[in-house]
Protein backbone atom coordinates (compact mmCIF):
# COMPACT_ATOMS: atom_id res chain seq x y z
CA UNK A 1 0.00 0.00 0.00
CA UNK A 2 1.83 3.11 -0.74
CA UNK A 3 1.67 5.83 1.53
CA UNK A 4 -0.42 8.63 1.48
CA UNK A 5 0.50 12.46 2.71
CA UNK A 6 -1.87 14.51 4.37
CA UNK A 7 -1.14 16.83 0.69
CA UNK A 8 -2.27 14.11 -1.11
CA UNK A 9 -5.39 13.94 0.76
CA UNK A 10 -6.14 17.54 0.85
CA UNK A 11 -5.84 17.10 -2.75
CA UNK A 12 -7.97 14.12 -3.47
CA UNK A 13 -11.12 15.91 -0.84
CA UNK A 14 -10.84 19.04 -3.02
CA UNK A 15 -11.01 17.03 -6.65
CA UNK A 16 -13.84 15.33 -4.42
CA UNK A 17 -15.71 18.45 -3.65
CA UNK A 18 -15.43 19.71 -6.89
CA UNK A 19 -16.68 16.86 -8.76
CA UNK A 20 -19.89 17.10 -6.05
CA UNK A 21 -20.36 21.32 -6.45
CA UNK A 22 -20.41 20.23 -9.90
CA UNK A 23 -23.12 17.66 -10.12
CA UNK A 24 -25.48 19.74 -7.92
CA UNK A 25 -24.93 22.69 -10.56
CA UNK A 26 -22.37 24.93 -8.44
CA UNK A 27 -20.28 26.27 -10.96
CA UNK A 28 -19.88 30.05 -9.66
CA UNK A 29 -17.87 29.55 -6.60
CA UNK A 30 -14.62 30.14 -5.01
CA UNK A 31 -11.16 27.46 -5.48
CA UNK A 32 -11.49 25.09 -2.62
CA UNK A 33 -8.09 25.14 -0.19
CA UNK A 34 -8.09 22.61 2.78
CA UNK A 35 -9.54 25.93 4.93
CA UNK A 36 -12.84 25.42 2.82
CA UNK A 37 -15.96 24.81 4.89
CA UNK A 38 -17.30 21.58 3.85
CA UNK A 39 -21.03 21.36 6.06
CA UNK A 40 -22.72 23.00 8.59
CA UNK A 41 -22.63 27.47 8.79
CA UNK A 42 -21.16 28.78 5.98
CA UNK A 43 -20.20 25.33 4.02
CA UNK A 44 -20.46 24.35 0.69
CA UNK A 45 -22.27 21.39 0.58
CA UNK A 46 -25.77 20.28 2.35
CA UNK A 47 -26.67 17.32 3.72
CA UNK A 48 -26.91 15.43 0.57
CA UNK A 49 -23.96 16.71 -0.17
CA UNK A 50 -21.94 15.70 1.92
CA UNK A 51 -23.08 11.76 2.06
CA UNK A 52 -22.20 11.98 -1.68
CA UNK A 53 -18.61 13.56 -0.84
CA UNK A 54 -18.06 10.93 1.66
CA UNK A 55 -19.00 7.92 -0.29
CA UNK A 56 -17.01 9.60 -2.79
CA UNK A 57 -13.85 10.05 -0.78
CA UNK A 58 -14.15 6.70 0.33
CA UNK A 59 -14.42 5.42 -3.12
CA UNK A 60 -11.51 7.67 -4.00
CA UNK A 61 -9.36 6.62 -1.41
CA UNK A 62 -9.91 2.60 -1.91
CA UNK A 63 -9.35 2.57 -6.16
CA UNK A 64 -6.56 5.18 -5.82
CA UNK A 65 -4.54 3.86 -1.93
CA UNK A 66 -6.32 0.42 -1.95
CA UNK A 67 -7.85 1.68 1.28
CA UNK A 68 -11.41 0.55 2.49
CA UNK A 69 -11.89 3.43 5.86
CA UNK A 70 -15.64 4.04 6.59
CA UNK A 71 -15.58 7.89 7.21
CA UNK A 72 -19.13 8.58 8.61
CA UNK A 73 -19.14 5.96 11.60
CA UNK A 74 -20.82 6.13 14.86
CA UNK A 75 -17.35 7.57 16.17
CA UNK A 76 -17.16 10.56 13.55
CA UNK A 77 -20.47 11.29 14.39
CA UNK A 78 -20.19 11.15 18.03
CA UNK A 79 -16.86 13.56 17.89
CA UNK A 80 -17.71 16.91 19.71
CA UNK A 81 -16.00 18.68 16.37
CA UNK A 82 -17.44 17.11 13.56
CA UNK A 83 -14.49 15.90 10.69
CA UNK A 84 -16.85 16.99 7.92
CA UNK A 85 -16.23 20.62 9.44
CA UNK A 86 -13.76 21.58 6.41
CA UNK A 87 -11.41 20.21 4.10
CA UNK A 88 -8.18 19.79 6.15
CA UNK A 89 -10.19 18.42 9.89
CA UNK A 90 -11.32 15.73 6.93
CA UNK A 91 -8.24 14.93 5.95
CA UNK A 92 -7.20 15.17 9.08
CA UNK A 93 -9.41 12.60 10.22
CA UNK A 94 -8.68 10.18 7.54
CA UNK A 95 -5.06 10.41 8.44
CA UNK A 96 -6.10 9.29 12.13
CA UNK A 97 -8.11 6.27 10.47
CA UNK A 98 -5.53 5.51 8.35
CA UNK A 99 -2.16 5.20 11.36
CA UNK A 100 -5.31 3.51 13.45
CA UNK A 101 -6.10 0.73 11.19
CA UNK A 102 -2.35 0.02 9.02
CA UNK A 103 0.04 1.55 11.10
């Protein structure tokens, strides 16, 4: 499995969130940067949204790293700041997941 760098990441959840902003007919919006609000005040995607970016990233992250991480678990969703906050507390997060379960 090669390894992956938190850049790399920040990189994939950006081509991730731009694919999504895309499909629900976005187009006039700022670049994304790892500071970019994903969900919740102020973010870029709604609800929808954001299960589509996740089973996206996850997707992303298992054809590209050979990775299979479940992102939205009970334990993401039980964190008193949420991962799905912005871009880099995702990556972030996935970085966790990924020490946790091949490190």
């Amino acid at each position: 499995m090669p390894a992956v760098t938190r850049t790399e990441l920040v990189a994939l959840i950006v081509a991730a969130t731009d694919d999504v902003l895309d499909t629900i007919g976005d187009e006039a919006r700022a670049p994304l940067d790892e500071t970019t609000r994903l969900f919740g005040e102020g973010g870029v995607l709604d609800s929808m949204g954001l299960v589509t970016l996740v089973i996206d990233v996850e997707q992303r992250l298992n054809s590209r790293y050979a990775l299979t991480l479940r992102l939205a678990d009970e334990r993401a969703m039980s964190r008193r700041s949420s991962p799905f906050r912005r871009i880099d507390t995702l990556a972030d997060y996935i970085l966790t997941l990924i020490s946790e379960h091949h490190g």
